[in-house]
Structures are given as structure tokens and as C-alpha cells.
N, C-alpha and C. Protein backbone atom coordinates (compact mmCIF):
# COMPACT_ATOMS: atom_id res chain seq x y z
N UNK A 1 -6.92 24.43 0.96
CA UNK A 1 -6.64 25.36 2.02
C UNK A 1 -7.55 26.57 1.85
N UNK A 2 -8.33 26.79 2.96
CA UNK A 2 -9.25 27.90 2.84
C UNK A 2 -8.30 29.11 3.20
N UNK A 3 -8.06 30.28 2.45
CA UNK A 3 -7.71 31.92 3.09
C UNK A 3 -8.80 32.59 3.50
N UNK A 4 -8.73 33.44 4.55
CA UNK A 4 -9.73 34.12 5.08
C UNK A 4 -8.73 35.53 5.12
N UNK A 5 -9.90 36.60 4.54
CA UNK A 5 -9.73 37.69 4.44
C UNK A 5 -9.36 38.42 5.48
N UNK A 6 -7.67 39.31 5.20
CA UNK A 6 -7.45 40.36 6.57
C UNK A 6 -8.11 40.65 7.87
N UNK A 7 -8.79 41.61 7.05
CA UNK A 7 -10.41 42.21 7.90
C UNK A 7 -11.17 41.39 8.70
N UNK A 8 -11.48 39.80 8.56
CA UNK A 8 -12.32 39.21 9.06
C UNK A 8 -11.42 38.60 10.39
N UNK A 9 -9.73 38.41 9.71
CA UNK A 9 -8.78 38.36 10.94
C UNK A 9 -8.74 38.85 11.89
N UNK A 10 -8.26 40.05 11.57
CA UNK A 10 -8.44 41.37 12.74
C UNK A 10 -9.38 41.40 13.51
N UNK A 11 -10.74 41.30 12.96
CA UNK A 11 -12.09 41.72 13.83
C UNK A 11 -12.17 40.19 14.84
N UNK A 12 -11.45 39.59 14.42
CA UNK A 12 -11.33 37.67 15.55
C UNK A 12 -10.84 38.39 16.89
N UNK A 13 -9.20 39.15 16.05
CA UNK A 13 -7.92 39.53 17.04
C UNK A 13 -8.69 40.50 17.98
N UNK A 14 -9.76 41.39 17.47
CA UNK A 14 -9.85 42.33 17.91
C UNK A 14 -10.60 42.24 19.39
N UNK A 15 -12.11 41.18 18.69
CA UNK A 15 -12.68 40.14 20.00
C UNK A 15 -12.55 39.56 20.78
N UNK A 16 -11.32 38.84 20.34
CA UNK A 16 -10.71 37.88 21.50
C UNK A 16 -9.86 39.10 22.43
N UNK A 17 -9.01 40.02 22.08
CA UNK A 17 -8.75 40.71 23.31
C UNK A 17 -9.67 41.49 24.25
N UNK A 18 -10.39 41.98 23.00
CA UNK A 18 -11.25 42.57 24.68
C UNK A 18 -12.20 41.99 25.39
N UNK A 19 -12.40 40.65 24.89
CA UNK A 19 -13.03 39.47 25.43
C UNK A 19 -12.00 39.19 26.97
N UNK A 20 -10.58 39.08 26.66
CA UNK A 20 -9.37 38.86 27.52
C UNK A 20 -9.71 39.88 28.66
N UNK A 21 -9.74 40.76 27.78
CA UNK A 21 -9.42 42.31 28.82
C UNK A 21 -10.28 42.23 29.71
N UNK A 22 -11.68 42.27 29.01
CA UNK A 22 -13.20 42.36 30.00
C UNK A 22 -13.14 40.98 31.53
N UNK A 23 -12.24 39.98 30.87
CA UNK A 23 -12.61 38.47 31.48
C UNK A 23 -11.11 39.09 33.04
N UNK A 24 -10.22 40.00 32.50
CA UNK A 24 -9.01 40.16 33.87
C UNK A 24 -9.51 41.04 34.44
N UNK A 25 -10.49 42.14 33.88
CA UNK A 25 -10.83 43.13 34.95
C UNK A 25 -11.63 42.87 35.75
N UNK A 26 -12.51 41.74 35.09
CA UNK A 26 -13.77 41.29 36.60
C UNK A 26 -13.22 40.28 37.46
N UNK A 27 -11.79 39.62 36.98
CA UNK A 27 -11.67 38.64 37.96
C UNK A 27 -10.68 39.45 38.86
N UNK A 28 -10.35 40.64 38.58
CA UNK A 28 -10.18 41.78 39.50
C UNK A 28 -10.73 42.51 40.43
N UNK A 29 -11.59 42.26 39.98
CA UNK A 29 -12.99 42.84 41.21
C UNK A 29 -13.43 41.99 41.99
N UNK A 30 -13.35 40.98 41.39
CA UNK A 30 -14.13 39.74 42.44
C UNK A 30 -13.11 39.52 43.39
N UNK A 31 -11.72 39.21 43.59
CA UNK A 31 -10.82 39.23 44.14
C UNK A 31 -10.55 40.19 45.46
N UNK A 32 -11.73 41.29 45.36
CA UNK A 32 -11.49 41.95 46.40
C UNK A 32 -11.94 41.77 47.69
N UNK A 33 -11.92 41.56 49.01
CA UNK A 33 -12.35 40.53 50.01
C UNK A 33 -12.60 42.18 51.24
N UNK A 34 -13.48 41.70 52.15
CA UNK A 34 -13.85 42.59 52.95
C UNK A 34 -13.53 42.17 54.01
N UNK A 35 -12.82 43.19 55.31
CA UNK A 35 -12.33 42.79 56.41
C UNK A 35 -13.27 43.32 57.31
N UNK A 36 -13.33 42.38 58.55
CA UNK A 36 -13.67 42.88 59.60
C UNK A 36 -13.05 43.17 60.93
N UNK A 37 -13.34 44.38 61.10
CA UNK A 37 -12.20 44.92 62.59
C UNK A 37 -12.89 45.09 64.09
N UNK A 38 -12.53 43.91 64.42
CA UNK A 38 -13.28 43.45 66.08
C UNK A 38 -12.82 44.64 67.21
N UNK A 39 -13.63 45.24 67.49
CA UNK A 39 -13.07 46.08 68.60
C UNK A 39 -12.79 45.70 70.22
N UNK A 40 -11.80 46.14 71.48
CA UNK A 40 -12.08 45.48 72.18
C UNK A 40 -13.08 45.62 72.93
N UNK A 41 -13.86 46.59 72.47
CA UNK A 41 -15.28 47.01 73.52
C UNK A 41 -16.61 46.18 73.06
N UNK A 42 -16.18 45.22 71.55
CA UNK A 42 -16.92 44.47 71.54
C UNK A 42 -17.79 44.50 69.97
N UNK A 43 -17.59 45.86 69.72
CA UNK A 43 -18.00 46.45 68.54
C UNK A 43 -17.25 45.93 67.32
N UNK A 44 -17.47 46.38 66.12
CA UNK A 44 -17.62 45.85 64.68
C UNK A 44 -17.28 46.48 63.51
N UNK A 45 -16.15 46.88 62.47
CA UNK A 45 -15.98 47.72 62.05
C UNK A 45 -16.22 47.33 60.51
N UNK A 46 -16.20 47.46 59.48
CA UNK A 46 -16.54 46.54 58.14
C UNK A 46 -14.81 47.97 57.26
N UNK A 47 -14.35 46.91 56.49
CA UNK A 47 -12.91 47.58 56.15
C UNK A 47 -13.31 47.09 54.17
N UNK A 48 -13.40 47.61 52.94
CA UNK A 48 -13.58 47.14 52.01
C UNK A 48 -11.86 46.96 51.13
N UNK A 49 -11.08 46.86 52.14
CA UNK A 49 -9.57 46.72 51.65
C UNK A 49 -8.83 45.78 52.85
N UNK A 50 -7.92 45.38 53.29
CA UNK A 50 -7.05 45.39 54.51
C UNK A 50 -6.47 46.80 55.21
N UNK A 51 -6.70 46.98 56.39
CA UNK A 51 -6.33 47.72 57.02
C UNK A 51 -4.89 48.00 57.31
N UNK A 52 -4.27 49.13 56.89
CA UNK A 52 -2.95 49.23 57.07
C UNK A 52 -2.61 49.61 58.62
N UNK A 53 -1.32 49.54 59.23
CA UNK A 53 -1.17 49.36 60.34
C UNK A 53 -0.12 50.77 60.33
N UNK A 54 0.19 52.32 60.79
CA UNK A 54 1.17 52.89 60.39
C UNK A 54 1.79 53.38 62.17
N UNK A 55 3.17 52.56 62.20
CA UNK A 55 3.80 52.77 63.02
C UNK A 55 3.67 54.14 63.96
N UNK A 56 4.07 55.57 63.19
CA UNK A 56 4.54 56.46 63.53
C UNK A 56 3.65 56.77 64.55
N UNK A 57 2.19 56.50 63.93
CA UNK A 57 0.89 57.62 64.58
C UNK A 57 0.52 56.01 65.67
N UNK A 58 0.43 55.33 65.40
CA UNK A 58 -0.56 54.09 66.37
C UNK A 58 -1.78 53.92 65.71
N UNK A 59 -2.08 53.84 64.36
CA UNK A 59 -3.52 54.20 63.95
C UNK A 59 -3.15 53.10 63.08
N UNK A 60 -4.66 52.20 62.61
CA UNK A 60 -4.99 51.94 61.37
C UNK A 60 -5.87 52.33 60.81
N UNK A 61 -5.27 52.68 59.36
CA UNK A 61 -5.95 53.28 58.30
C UNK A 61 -7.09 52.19 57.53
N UNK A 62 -8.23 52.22 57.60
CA UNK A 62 -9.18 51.36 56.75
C UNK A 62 -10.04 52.12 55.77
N UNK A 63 -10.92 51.74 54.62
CA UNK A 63 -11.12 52.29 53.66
C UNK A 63 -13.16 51.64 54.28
N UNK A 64 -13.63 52.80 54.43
CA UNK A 64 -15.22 52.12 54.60
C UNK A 64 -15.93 51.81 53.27
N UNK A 65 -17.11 51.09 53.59
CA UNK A 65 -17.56 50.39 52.29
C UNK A 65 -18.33 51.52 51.90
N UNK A 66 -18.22 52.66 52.75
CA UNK A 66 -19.02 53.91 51.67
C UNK A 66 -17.87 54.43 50.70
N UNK A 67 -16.32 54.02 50.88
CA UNK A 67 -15.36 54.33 50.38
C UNK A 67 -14.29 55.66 50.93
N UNK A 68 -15.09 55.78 52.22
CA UNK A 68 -14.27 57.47 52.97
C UNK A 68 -13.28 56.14 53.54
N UNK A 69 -12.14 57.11 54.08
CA UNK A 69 -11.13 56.71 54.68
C UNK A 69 -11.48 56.63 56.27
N UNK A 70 -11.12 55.68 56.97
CA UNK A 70 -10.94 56.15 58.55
C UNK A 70 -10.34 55.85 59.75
N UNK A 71 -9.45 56.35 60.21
CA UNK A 71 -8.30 55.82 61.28
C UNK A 71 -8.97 55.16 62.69
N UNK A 72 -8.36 53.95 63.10
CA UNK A 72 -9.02 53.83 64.64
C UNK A 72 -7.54 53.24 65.22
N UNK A 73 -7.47 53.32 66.79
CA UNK A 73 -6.41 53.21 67.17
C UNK A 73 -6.14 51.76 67.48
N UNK A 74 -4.51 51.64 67.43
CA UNK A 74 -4.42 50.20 67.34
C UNK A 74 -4.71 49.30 68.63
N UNK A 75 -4.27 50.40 70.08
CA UNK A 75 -5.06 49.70 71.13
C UNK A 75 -6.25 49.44 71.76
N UNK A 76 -7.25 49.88 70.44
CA UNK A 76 -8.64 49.77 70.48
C UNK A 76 -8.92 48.14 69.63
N UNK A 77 -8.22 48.39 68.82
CA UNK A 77 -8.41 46.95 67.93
C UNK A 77 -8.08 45.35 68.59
N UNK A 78 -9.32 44.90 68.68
CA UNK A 78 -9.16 43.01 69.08
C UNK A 78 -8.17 42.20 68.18
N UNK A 79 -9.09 42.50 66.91
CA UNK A 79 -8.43 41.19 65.75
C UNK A 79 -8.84 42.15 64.30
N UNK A 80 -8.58 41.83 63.50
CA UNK A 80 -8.43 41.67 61.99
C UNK A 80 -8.88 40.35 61.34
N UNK A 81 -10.08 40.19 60.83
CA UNK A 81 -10.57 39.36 60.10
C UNK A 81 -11.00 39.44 58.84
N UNK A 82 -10.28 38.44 57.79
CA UNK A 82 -10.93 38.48 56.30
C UNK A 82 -12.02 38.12 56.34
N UNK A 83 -13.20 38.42 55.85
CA UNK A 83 -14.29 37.59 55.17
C UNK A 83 -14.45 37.17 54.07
């Protein structure tokens, strides 16, 4: 039976998690999908989240791929498409 020293344990334990860690945060990122918001005038909106829909006001809220926020109204909107 071979023993292997503490230290050389740990530094396995230590690799393999942030091997783990590094391998859930990118399949976190990749996971993120870009919408597109058809207008009915014909136009084209690019959304880098899903667009939330908020009752009160008539607006959806979308997140642009420069990352600013920006509302357009819901009876302007055709469709909602994932890409």
C-alpha cells in the first residue's frame, strides 16, 4: 500500500475544486442566450437577457448588449425571440 503525503493531498483537493469552480462559472456564461425584439414597424431590437414584461407601466424592460437598460412599449412590440 503506497501513503501519499498530506500536502500532496490537499494540493489534488485544492485543484480539483477550482478546476470545478472555473468549469460552473463558464458553463454559466455560455448559457446566456440573446433575444430579439421584433417591432411592429418592422424594426429590430437585440436584448442580452429576456425582456421583462411590467404590468403597471406597459413597458418592457430589456438589458442592451452595451449593457444600459431600456424600456420600449408593449404595444410597439411584434414578438420576442430567443436566439
Amino acid at each position: 500500500m503506497v501513503f501519499l503525503p498530506v500536502t500532496f493531498i490537499f494540493h489534488i483537493m485544492r485543484s480539483l475544486i477550482v478546476t470545478l469552480t472555473l468549469a460552473m462559472v463558464c458553463a454559466g456564461c455560455s448559457s446566456t442566450r440573446t433575444w430579439r425584439i421584433r417591432m411592429k414597424d418592422g424594426s429590430e431590437l437585440a436584448s442580452s437577457c429576456m425582456p421583462e414584461y411590467h404590468e403597471k407601466t406597459g413597458y418592457y424592460k430589456y438589458r442592451c448588449p452595451s449593457g444600459k437598460d431600456a424600456l420600449v412599449r408593449e404595444d410597439a412590440v411584434a414578438r420576442l425571440e430567443r436566439l
